[in-house]
Each structure stands twice: as C-alpha cells, then as structure tokens.
Protein backbone atom coordinates (compact mmCIF):
# COMPACT_ATOMS: atom_id res chain seq x y z
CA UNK A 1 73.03 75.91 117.29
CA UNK A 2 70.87 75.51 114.18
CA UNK A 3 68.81 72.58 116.05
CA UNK A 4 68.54 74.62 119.14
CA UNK A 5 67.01 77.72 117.51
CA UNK A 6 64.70 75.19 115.87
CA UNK A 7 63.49 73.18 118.89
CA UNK A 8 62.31 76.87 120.57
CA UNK A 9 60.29 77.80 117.37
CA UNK A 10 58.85 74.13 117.76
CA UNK A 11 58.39 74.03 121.41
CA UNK A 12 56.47 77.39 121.58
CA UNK A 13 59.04 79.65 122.70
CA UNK A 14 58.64 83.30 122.09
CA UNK A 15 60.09 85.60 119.48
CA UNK A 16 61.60 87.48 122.25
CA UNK A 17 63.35 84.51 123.63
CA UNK A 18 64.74 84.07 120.66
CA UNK A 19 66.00 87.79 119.69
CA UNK A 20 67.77 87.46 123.23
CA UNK A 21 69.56 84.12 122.11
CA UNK A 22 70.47 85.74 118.52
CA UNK A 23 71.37 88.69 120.00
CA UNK A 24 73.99 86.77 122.55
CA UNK A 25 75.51 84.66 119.74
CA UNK A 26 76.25 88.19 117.35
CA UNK A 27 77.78 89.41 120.58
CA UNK A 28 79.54 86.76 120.93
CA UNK A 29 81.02 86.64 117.03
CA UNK A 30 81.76 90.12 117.18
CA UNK A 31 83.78 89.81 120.54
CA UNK A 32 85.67 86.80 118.41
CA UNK A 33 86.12 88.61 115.39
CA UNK A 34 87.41 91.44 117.01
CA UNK A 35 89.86 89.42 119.54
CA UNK A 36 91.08 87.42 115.72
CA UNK A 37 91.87 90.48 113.76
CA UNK A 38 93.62 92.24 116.89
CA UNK A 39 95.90 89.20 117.20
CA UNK A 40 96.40 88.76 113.21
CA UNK A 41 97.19 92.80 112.77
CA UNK A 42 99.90 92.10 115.83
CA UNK A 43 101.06 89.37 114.58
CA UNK A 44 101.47 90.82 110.99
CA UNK A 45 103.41 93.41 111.54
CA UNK A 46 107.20 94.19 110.73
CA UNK A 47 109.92 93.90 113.03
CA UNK A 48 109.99 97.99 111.76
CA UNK A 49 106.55 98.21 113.28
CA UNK A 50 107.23 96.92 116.79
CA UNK A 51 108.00 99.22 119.55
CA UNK A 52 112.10 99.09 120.39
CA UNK A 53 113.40 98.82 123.38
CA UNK A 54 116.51 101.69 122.15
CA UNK A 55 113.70 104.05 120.52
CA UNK A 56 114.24 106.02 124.50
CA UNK A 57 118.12 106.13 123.87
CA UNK A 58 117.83 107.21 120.11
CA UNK A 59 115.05 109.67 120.81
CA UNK A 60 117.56 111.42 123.12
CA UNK A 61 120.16 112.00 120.32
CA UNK A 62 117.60 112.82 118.17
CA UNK A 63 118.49 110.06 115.92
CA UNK A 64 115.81 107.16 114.96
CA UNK A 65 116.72 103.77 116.44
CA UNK A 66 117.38 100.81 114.14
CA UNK A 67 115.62 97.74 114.61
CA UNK A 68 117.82 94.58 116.61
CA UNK A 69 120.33 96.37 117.91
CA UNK A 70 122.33 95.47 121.23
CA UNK A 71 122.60 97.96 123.91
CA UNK A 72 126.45 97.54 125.20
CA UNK A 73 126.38 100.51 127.70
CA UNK A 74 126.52 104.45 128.11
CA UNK A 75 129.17 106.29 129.35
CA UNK A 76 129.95 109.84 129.93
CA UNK A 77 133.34 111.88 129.84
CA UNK A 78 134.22 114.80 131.36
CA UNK A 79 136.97 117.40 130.01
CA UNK A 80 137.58 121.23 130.10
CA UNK A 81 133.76 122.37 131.09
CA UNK A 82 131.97 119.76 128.77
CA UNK A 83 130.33 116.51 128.78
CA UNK A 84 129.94 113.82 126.23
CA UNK A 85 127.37 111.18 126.52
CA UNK A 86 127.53 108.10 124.69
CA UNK A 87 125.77 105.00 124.19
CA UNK A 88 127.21 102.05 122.14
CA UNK A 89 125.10 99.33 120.07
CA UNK A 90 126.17 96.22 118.16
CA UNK A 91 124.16 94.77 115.22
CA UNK A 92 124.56 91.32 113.46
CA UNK A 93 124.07 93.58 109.94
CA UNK A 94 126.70 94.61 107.37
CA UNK A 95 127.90 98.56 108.38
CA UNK A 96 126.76 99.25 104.76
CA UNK A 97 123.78 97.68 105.43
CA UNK A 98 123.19 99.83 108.53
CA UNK A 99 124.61 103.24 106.76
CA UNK A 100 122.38 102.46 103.89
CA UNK A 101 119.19 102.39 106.43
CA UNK A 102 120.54 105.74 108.07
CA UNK A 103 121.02 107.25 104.74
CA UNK A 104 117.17 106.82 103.67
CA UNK A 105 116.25 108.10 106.88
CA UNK A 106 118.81 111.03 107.51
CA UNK A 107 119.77 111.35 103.98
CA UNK A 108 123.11 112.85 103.57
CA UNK A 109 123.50 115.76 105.17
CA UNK A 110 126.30 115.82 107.81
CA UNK A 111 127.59 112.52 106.34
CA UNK A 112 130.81 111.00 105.98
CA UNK A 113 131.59 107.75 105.00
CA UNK A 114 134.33 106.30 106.59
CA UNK A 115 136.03 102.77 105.52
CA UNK A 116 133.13 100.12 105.34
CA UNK A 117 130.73 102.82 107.67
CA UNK A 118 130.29 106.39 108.22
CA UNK A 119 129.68 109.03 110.40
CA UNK A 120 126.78 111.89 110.81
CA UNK A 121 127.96 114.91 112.38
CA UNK A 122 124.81 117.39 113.12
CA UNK A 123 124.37 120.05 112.95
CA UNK A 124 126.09 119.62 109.59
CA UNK A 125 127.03 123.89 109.36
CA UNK A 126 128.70 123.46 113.15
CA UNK A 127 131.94 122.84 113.90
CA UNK A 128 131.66 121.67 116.90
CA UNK A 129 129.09 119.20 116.06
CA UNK A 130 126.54 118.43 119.16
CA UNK A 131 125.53 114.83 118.47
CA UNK A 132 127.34 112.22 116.26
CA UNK A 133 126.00 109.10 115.33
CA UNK A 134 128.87 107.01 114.22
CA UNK A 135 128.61 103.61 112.11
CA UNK A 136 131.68 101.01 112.07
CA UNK A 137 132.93 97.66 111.56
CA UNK A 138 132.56 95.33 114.77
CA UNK A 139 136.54 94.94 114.35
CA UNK A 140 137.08 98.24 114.64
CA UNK A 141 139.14 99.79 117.87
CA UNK A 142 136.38 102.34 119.18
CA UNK A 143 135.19 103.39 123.01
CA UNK A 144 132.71 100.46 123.22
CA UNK A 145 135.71 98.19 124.16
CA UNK A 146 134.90 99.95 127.37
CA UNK A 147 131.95 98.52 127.38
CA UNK A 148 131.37 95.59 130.36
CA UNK A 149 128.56 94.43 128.02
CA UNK A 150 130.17 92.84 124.84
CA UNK A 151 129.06 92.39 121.35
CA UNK A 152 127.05 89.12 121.13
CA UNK A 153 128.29 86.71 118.84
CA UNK A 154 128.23 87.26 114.91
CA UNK A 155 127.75 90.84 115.63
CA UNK A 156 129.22 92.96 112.58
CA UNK A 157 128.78 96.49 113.24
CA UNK A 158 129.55 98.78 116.37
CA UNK A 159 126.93 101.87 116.56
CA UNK A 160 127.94 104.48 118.83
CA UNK A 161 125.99 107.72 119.95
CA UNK A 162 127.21 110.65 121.32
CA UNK A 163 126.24 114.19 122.29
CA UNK A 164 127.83 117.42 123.72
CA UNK A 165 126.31 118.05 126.71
C-alpha cells in the first residue's frame, strides 16, 4: 500500500487522486474495525447476556428465566371454574444452585424452601397464590412425569411454572 501511494506521488498523480485512495482505505478500516469489535462484543458476552429461548414462557409468569434450561412441555388443568397453566423445565444444576439464583433475583419474599429446593408462592399476602414457581430435585415425583418430553440426561433439577388462570 505504502509503495503504491509512493509510485502516484512519483508518477505525477494528483493530490486529489490521492485523498480519494486515502479516503477509500479509512473507509475501509473503519468498516473492519467496526465488523471486529461487533463480533468480539458478541462473542464476549455471558451465557446471562444471550437472549433465551424460555425468556417468552418466564415473562408470562412474571418470573425471570434461568439460563440452560430444558423446556419439557405445558399443560393446563381444568377444575371447578379455574385453570392452571404450567410449564415444566429441567436443568443439569444443583436445586440449591438454582434456588440460590432465584433468591438473588426474587429475594425471599413468598419463599419456602422445601427439601433440597423451594417454592415461591406470589403474591406472598394471598392465599390463593396466582403463580408459583416451584424448584425440585430431578428425582422428585412432580406433574412433569406427564411430560412426553423427558429430562435430558444428567439433568438434576425439575422447574415447574404455574399460574391461576
């Protein structure tokens, strides 16, 4: 590139050719730089950072989704004028690991542990609570059994959703 710029200035080539040629090469750096640090900034993110595919699901509990979860299914029962929706999730994290993430984001109120997970319960004042996010052992005998999607292997925790509809 150097020689090139060189040979014009020797071979009588005007300033103006020149600025075009500079100007084309800074275009062409900033295009590269920009196209670099995009890719980097992508790449450099946290597995917190990404978009997840279960944000839609949690979003409609009005719980935040946790990252590398397993959708198993939703289901919906019917009783006595109600509905209950639920969704269940398997992780390949500890439950405490998973209640521990819950707990910094929900903190405690509505909480009860239970065994090696726990259970929120909101509104926390109702007693009929009208979504439950409920954390357990992958063990565990809970409605995702009903599931026709099952856990994938080395999964330790069941996550199930539900809300009175």
């Amino acid at each position: 590139m150097l020689l090139r710029v060189i040979s014009w200035i020797v071979a009588g080539r005007g300033a103006a050719h020149l600025e075009r040629e500079a100007m084309k090469v800074l275009l062409f750096l900033t295009a590269l730089l920009f196209v670099v640090g995009f890719v980097g900034n992508y790449s450099t993110q946290s597995a917190e950072d990404k978009p997840d595919a279960n944000d839609s699901i949690f979003k409609s509990y009005g719980f935040p989704s946790h990252p590398g979860l397993t959708h198993l299914c939703q289901k919906r029962v019917y009783g006595s004028g109600s509905e209950i929706t639920w969704d269940a999730f398997a992780s390949t994290a500890e439950p405490a690991e998973i209640v521990d993430y819950y707990l910094r984001k929900l903190r405690k109120t509505g909480f009860t542990s239970e065994g090696k997970g726990g259970t929120w319960r909101l509104p926390a004042d109702d007693p009929q609570p009208k979504r439950v996010l409920n954390i357990m052992a992958a063990g565990t005998d809970n409605p995702s059994r009903e599931c026709e999607e099952h856990p994938p292997s080395g999964s330790r925790t069941i996550i199930l959703l539900s809300k009175m509809n």
